[in-house]
PDB file of N, CA and C in Angstrom:
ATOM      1  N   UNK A   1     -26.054  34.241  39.607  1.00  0.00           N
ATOM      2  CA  UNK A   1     -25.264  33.037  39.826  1.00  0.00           C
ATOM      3  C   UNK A   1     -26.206  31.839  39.791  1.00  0.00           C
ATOM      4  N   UNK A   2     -25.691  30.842  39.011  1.00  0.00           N
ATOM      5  CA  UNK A   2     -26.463  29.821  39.065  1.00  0.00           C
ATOM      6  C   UNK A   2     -25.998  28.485  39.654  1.00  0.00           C
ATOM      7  N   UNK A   3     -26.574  27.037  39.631  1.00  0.00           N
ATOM      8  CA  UNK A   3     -26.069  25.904  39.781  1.00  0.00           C
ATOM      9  C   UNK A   3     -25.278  25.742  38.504  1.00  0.00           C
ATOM     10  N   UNK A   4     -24.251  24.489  38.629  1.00  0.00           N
ATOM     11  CA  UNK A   4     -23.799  23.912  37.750  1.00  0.00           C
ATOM     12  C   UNK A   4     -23.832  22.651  37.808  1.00  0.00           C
ATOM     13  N   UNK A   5     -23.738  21.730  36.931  1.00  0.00           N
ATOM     14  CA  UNK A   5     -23.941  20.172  37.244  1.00  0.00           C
ATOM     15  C   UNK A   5     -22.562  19.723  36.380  1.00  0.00           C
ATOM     16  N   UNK A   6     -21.230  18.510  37.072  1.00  0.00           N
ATOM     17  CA  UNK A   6     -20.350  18.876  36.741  1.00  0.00           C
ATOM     18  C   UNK A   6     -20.074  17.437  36.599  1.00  0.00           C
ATOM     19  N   UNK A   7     -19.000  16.450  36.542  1.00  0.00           N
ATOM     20  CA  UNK A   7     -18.809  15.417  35.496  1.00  0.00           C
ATOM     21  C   UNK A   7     -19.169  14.492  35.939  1.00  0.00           C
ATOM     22  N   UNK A   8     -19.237  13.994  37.695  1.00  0.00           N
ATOM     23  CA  UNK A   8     -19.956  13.120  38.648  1.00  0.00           C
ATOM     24  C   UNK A   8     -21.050  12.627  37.825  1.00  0.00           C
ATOM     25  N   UNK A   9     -21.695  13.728  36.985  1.00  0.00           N
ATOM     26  CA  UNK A   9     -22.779  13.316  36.320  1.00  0.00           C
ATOM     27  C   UNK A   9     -23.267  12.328  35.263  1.00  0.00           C
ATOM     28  N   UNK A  10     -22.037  12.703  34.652  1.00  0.00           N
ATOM     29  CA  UNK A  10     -21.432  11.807  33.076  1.00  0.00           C
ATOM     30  C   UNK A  10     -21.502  10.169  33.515  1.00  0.00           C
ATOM     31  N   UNK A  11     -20.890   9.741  34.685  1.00  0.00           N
ATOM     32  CA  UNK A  11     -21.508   8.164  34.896  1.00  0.00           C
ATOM     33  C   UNK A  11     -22.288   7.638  35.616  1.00  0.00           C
ATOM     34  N   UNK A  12     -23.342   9.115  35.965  1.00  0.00           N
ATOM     35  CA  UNK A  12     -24.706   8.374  36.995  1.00  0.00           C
ATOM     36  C   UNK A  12     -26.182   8.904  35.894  1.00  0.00           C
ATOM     37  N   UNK A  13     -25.909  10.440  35.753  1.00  0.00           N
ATOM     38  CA  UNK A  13     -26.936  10.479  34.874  1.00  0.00           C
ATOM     39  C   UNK A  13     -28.436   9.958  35.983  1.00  0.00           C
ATOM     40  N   UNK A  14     -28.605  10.555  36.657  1.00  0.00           N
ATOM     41  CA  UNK A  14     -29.573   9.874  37.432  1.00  0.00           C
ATOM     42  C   UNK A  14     -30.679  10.488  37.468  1.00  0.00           C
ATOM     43  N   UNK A  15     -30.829  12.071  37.681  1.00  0.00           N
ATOM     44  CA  UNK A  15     -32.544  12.853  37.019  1.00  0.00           C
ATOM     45  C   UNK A  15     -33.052  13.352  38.368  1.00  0.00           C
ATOM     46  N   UNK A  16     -32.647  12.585  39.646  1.00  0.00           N
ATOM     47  CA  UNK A  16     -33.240  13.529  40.597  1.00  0.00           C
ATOM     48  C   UNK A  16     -33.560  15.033  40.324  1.00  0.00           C
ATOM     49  N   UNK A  17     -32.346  15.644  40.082  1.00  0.00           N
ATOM     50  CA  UNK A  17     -32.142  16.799  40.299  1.00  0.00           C
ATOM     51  C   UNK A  17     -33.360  17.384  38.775  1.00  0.00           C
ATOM     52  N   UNK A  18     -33.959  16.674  38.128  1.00  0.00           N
ATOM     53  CA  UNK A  18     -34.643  17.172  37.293  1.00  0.00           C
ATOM     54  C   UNK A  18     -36.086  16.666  37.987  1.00  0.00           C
ATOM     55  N   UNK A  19     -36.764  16.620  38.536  1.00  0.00           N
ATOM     56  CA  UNK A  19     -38.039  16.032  39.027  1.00  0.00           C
ATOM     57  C   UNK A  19     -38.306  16.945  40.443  1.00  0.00           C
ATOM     58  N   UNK A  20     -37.323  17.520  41.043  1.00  0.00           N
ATOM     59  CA  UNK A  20     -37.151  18.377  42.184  1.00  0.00           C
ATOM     60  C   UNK A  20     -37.157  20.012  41.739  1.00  0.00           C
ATOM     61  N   UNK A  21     -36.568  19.988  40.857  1.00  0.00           N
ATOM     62  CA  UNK A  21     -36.645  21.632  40.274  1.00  0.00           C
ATOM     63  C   UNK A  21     -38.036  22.209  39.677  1.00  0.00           C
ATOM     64  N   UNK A  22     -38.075  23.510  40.857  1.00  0.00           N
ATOM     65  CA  UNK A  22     -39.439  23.938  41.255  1.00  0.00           C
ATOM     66  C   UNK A  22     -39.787  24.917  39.633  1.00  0.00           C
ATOM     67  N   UNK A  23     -38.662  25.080  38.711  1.00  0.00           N
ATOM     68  CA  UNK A  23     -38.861  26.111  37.390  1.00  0.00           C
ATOM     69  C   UNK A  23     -38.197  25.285  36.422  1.00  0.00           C
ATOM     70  N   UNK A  24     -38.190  24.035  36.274  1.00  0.00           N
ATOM     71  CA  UNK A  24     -37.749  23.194  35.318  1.00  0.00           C
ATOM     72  C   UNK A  24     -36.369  24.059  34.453  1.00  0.00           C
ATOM     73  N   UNK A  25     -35.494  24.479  34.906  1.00  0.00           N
ATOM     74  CA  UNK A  25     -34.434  24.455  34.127  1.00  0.00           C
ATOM     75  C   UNK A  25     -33.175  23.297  34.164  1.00  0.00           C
ATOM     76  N   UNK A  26     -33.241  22.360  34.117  1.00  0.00           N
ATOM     77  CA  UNK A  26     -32.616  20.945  34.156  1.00  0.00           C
ATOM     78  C   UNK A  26     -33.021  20.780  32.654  1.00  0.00           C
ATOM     79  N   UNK A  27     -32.090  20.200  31.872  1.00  0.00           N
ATOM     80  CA  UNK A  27     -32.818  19.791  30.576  1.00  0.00           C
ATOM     81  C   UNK A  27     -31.311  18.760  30.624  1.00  0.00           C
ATOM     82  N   UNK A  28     -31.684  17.598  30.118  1.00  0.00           N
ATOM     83  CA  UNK A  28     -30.971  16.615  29.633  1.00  0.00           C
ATOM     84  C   UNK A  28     -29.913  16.311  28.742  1.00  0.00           C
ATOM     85  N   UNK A  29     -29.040  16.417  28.422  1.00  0.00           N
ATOM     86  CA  UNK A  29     -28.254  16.515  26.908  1.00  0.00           C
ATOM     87  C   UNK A  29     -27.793  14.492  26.638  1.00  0.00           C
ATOM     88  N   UNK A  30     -26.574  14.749  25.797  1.00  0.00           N
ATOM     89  CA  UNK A  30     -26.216  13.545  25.196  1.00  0.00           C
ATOM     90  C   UNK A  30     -25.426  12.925  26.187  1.00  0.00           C
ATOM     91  N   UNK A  31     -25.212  13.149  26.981  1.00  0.00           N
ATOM     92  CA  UNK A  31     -23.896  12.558  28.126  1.00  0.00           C
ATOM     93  C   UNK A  31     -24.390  12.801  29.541  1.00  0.00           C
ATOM     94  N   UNK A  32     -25.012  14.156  29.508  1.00  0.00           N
ATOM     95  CA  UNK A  32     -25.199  14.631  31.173  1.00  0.00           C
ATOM     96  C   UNK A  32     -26.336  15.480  31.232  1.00  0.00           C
ATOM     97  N   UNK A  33     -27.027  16.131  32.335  1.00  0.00           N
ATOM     98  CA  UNK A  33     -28.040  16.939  32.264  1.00  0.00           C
ATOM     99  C   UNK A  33     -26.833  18.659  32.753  1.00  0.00           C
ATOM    100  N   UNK A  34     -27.866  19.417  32.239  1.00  0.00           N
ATOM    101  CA  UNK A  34     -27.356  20.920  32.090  1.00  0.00           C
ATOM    102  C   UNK A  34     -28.338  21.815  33.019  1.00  0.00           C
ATOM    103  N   UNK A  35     -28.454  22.837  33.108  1.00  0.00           N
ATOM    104  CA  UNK A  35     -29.042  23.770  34.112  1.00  0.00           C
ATOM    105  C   UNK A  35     -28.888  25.117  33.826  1.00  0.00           C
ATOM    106  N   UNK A  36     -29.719  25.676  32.721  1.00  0.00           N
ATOM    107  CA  UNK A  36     -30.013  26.776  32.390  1.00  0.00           C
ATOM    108  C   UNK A  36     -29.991  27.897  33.488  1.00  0.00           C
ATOM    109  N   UNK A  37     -28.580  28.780  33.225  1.00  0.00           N
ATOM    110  CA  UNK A  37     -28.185  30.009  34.010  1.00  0.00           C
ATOM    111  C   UNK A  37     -29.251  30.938  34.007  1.00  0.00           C
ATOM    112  N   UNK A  38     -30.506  30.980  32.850  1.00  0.00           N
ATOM    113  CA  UNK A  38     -31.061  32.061  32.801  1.00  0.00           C
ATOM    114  C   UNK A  38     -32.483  32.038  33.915  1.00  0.00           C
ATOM    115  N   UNK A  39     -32.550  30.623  34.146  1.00  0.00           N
ATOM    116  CA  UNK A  39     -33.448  30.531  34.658  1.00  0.00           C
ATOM    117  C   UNK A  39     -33.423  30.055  35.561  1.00  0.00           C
ATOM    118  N   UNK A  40     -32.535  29.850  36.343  1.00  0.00           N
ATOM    119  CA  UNK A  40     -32.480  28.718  37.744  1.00  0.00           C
ATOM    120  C   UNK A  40     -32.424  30.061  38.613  1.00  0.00           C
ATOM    121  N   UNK A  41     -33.177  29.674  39.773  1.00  0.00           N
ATOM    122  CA  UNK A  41     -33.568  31.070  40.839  1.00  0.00           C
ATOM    123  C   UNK A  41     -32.493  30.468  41.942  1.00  0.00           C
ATOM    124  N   UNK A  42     -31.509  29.566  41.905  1.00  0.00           N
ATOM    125  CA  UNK A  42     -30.666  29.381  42.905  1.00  0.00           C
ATOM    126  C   UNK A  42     -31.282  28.711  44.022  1.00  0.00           C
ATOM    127  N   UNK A  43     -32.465  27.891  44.351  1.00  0.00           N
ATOM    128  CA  UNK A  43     -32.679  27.475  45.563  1.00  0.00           C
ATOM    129  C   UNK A  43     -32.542  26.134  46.022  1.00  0.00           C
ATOM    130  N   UNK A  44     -31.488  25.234  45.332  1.00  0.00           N
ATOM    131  CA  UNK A  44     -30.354  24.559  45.764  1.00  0.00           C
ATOM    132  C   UNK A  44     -31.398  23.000  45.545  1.00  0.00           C
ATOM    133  N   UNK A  45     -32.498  23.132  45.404  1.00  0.00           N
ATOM    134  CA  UNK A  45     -33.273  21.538  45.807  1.00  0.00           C
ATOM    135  C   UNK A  45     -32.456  20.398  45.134  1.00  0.00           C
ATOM    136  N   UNK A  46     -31.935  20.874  43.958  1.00  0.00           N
ATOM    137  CA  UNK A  46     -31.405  19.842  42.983  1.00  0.00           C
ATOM    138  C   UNK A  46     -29.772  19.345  43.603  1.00  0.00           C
ATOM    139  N   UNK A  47     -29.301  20.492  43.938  1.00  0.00           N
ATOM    140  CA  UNK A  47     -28.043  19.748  44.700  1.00  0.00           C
ATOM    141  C   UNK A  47     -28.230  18.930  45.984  1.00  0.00           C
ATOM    142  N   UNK A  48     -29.571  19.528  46.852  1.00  0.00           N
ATOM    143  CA  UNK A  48     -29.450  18.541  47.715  1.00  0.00           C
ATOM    144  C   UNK A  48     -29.813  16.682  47.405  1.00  0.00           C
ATOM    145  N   UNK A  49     -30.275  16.724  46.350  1.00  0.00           N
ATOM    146  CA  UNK A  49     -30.797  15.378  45.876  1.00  0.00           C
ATOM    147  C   UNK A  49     -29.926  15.126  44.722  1.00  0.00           C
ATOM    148  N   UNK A  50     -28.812  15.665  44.490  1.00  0.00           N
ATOM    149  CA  UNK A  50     -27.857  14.760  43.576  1.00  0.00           C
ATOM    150  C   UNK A  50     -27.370  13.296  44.706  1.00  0.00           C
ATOM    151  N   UNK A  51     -26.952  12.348  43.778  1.00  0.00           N
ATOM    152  CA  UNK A  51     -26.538  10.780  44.163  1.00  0.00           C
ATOM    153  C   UNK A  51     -24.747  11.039  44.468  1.00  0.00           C
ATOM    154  N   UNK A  52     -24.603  11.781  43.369  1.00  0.00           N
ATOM    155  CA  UNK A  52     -23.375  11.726  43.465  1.00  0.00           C
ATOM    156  C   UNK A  52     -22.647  13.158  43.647  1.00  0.00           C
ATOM    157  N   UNK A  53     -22.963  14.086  44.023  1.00  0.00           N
ATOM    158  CA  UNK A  53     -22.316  15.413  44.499  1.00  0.00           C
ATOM    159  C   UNK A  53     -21.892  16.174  43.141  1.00  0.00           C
ATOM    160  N   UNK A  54     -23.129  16.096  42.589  1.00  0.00           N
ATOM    161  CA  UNK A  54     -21.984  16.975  40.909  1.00  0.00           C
ATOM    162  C   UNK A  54     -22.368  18.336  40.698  1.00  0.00           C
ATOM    163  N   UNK A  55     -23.479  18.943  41.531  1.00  0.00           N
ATOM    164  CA  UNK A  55     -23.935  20.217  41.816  1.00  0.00           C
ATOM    165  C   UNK A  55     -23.358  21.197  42.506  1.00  0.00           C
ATOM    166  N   UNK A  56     -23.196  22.490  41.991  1.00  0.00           N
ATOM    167  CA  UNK A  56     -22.493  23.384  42.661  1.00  0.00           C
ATOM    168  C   UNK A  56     -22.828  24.583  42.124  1.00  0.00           C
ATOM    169  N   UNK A  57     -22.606  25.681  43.446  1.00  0.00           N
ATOM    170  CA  UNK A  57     -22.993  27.280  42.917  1.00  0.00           C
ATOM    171  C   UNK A  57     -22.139  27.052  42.172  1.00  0.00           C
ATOM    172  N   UNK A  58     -22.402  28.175  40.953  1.00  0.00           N
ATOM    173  CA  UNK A  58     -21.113  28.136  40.260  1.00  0.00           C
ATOM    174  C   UNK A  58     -20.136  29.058  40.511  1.00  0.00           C
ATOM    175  N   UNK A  59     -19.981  29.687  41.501  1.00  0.00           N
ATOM    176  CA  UNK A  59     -18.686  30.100  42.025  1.00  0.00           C
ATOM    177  C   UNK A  59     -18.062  29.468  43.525  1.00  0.00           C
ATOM    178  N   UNK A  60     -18.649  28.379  43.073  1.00  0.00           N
ATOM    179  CA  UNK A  60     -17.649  27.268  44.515  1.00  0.00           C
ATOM    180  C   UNK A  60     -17.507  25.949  43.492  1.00  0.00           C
ATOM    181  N   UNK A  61     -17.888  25.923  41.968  1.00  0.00           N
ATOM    182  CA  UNK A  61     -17.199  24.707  41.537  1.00  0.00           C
ATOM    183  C   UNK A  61     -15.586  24.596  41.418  1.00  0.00           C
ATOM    184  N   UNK A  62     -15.611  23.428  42.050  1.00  0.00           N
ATOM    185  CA  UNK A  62     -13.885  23.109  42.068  1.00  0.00           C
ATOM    186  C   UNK A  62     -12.946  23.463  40.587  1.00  0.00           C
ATOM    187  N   UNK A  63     -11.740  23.874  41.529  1.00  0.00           N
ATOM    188  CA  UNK A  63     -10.889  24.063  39.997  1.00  0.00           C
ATOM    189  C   UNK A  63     -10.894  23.006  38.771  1.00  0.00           C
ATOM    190  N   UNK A  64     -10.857  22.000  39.565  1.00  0.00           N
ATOM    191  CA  UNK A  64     -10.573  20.414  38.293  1.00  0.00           C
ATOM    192  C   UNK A  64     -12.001  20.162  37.900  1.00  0.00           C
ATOM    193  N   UNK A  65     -13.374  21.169  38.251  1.00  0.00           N
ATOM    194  CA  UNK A  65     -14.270  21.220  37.656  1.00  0.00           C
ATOM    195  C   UNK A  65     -14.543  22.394  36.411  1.00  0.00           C
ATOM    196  N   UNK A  66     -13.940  23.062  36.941  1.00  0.00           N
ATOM    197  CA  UNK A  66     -14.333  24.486  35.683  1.00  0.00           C
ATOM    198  C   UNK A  66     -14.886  24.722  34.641  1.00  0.00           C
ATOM    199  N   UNK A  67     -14.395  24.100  33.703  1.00  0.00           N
ATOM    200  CA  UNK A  67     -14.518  24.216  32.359  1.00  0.00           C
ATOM    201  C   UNK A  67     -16.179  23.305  32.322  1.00  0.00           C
ATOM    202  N   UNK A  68     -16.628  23.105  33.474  1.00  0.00           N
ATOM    203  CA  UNK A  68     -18.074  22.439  33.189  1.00  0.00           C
ATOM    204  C   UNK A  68     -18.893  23.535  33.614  1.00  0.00           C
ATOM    205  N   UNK A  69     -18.672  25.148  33.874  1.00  0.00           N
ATOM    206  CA  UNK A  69     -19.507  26.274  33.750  1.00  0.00           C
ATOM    207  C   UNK A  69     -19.340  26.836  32.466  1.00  0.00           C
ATOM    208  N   UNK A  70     -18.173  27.070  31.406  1.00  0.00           N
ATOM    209  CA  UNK A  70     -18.415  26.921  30.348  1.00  0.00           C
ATOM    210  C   UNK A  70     -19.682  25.864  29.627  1.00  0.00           C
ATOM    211  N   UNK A  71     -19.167  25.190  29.771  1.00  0.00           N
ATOM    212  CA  UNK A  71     -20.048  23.809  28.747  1.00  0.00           C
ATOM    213  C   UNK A  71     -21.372  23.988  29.061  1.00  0.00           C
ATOM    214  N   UNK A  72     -22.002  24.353  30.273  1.00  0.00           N
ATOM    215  CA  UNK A  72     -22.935  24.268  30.589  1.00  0.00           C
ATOM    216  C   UNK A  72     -23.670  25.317  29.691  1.00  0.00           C
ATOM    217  N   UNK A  73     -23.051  26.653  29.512  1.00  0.00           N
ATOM    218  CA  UNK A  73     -23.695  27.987  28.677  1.00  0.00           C
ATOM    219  C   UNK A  73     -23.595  27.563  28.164  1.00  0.00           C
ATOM    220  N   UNK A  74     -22.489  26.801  27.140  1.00  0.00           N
ATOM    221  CA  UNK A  74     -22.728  27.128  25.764  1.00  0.00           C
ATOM    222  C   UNK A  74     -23.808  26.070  25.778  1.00  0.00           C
ATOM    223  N   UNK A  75     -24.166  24.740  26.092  1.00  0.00           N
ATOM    224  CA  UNK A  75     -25.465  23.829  25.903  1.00  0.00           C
ATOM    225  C   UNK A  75     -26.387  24.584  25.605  1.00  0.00           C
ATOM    226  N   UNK A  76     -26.495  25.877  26.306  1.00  0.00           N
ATOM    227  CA  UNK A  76     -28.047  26.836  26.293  1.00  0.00           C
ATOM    228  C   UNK A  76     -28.179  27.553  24.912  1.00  0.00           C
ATOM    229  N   UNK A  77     -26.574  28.283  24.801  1.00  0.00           N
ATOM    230  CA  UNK A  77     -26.814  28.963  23.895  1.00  0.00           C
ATOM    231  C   UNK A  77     -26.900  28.430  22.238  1.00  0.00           C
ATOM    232  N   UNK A  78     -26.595  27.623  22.114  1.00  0.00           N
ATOM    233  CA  UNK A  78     -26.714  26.551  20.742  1.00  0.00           C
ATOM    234  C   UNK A  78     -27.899  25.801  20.728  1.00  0.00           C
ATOM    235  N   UNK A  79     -29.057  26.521  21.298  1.00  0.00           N
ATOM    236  CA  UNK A  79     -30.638  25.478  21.559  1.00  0.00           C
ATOM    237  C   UNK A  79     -31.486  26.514  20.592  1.00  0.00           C
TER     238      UNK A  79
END
């Protein structure tokens, strides 16, 4: 189980959560930053330093979030 970073993101875009992550799986895209499932060891630093709350295990992201644990794989798998 990994983090997910979910649409909160899309108008802050802010990077904490990439400068705090102890195995660099945060990588940036065209709109929002993403968080590689294969590699995130789960130890939360990046959600505690989001601005705007867009981090989540990904089995406690909200329903009207969902479809941003999709999006997030496929970002990985099309690299």
């Amino acid at each position: 189980m990994a983090f997910v970073i979910t649409s909160p993101c899309k108008t802050e875009k802010a990077g904490e959560c990439v400068e705090v992550c102890p195995v660099d799986c945060i990588e940036e895209g065209k709109d929002m930053f993403y968080i590689d499932p294969d590699i995130c060891i789960d130890c939360g630093a990046c959600e505690a330093v989001c601005p705007v709350e867009a981090i989540y295990m990904e089995d406690e992201v909200p329903e009207k979030e969902s479809e941003y644990v999709s999006l997030n794989r496929v970002f990985f798998e099309n690299r």
